[in-house]
N, C-alpha and C. Protein backbone atom coordinates (compact mmCIF):
# COMPACT_ATOMS: atom_id res chain seq x y z
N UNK A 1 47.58 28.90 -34.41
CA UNK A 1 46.60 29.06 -33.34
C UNK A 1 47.06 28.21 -32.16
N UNK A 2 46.80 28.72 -30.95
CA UNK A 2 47.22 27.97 -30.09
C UNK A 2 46.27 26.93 -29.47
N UNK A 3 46.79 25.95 -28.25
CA UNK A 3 46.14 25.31 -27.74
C UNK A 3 44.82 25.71 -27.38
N UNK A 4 45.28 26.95 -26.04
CA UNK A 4 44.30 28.00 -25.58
C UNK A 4 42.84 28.72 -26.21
N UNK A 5 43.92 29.08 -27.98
CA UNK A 5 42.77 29.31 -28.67
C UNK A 5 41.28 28.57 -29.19
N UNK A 6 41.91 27.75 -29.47
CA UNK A 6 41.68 26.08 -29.84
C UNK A 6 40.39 26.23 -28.71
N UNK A 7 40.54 25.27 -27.56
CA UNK A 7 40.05 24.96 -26.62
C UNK A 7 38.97 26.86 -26.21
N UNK A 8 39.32 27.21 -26.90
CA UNK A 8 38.39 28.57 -26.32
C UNK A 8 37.52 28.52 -27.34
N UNK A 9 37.30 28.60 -28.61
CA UNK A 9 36.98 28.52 -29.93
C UNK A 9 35.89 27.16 -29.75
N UNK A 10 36.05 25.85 -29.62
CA UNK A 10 35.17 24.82 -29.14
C UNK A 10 34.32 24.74 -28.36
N UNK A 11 34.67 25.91 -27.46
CA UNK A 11 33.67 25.43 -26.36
C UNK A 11 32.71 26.99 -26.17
N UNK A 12 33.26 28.05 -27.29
CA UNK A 12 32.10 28.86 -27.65
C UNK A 12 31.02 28.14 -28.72
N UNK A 13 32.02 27.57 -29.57
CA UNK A 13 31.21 26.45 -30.62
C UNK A 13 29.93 25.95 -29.96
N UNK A 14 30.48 25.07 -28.93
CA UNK A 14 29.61 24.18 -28.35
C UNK A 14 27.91 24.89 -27.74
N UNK A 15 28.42 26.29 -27.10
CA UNK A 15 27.66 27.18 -26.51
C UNK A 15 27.12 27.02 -27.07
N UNK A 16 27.21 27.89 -28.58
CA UNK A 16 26.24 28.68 -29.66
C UNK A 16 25.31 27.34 -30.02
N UNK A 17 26.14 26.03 -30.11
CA UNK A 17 24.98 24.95 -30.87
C UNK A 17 23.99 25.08 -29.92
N UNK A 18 24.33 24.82 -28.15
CA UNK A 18 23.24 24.15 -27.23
C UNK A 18 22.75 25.95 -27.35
N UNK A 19 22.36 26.88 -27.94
CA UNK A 19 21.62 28.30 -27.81
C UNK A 19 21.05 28.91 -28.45
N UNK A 20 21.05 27.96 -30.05
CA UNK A 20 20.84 28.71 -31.43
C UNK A 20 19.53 29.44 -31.37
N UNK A 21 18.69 28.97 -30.47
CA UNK A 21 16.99 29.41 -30.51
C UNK A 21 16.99 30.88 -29.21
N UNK A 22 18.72 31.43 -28.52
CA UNK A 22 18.57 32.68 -28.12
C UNK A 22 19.24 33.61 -28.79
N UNK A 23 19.33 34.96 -28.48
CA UNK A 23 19.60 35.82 -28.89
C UNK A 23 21.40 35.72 -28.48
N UNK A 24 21.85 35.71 -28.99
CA UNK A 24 23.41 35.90 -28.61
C UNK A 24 24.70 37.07 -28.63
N UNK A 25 24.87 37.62 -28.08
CA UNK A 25 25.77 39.09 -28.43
C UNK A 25 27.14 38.50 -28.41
N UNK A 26 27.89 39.22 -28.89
CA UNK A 26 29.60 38.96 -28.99
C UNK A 26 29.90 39.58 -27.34
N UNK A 27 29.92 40.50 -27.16
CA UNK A 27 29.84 41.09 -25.68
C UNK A 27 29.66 40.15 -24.56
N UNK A 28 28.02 39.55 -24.37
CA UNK A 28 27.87 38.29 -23.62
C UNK A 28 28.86 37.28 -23.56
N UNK A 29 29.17 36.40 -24.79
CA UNK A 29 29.94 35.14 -24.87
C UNK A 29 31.14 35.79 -24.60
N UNK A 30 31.97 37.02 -24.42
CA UNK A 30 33.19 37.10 -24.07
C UNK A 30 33.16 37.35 -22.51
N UNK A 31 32.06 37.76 -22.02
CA UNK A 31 31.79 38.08 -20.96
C UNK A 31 32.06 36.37 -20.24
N UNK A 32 31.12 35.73 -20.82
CA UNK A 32 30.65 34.29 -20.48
C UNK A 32 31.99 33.49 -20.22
N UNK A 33 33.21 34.03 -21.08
CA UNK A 33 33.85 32.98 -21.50
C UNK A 33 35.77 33.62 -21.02
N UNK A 34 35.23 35.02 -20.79
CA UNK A 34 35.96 35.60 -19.63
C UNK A 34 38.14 36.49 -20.57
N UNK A 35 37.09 36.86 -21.76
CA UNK A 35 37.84 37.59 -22.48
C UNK A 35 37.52 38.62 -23.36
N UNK A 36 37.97 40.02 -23.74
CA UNK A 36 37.42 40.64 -24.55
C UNK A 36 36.67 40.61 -25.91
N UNK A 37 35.75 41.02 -26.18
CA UNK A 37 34.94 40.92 -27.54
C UNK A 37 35.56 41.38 -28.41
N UNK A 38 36.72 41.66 -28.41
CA UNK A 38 37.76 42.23 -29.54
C UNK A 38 38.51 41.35 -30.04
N UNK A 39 39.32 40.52 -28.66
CA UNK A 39 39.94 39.19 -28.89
C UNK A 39 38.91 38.01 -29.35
N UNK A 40 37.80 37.97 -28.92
CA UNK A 40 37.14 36.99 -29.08
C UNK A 40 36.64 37.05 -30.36
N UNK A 41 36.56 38.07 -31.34
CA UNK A 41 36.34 38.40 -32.59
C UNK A 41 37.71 37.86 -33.35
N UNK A 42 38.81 38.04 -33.28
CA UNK A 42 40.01 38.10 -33.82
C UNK A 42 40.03 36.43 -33.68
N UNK A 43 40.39 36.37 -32.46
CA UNK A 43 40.27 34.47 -32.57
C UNK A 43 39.09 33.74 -33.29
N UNK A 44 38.20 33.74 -33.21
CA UNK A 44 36.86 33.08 -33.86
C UNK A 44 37.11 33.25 -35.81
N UNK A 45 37.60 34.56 -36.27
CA UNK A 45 37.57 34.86 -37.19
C UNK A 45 38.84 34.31 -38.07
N UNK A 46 39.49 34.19 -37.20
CA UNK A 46 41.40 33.81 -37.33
C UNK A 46 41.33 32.27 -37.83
N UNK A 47 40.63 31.34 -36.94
CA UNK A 47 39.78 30.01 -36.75
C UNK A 47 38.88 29.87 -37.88
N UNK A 48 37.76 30.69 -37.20
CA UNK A 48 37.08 30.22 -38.60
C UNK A 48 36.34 30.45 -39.93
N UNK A 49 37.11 31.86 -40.50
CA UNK A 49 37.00 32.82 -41.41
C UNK A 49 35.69 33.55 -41.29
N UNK A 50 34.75 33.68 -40.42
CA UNK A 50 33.57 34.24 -40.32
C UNK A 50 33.73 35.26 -39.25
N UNK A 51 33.16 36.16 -39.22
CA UNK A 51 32.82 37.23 -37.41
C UNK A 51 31.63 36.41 -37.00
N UNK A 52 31.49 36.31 -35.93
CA UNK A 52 30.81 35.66 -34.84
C UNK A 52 29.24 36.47 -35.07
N UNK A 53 28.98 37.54 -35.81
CA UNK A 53 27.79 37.74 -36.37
C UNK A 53 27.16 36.96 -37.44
N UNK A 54 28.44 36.27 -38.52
CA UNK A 54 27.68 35.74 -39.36
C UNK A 54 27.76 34.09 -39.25
C-alpha cells in the first residue's frame, strides 16, 4: 500500500468516526475525498479487509 493510500484511508477513517450518527454513502466519501467509489472500495478493502458498507 502506498503512502497516498495510507494517508487517504486515515483520513476517511477519521471522517466516518467524527459522522457515525449520519448516513454515509461510498459515492459521497469518494466524492468528499475526490476519487472514485470503485477505487475507494478497492483501497479501504485492500487496507482493511472489510467494504466500506460493513
Amino acid at each position: 500500500m502506498t503512502t497516498n493510500h495510507q494517508t487517504l484511508i486515515d483520513e476517511i477513517n477519521c471522517f466516518i468516526l467524527a459522522n457515525l450518527t449520519e448516513k454515509l454513502a461510498v459515492s459521497d466519501l469518494a466524492r468528499r475525498f475526490g476519487v472514485s467509489k470503485f477505487h475507494l472500495h478497492r483501497v479501504f478493502f485492500a487496507h482493511i479487509g472489510l467494504g466500506l458498507g460493513q
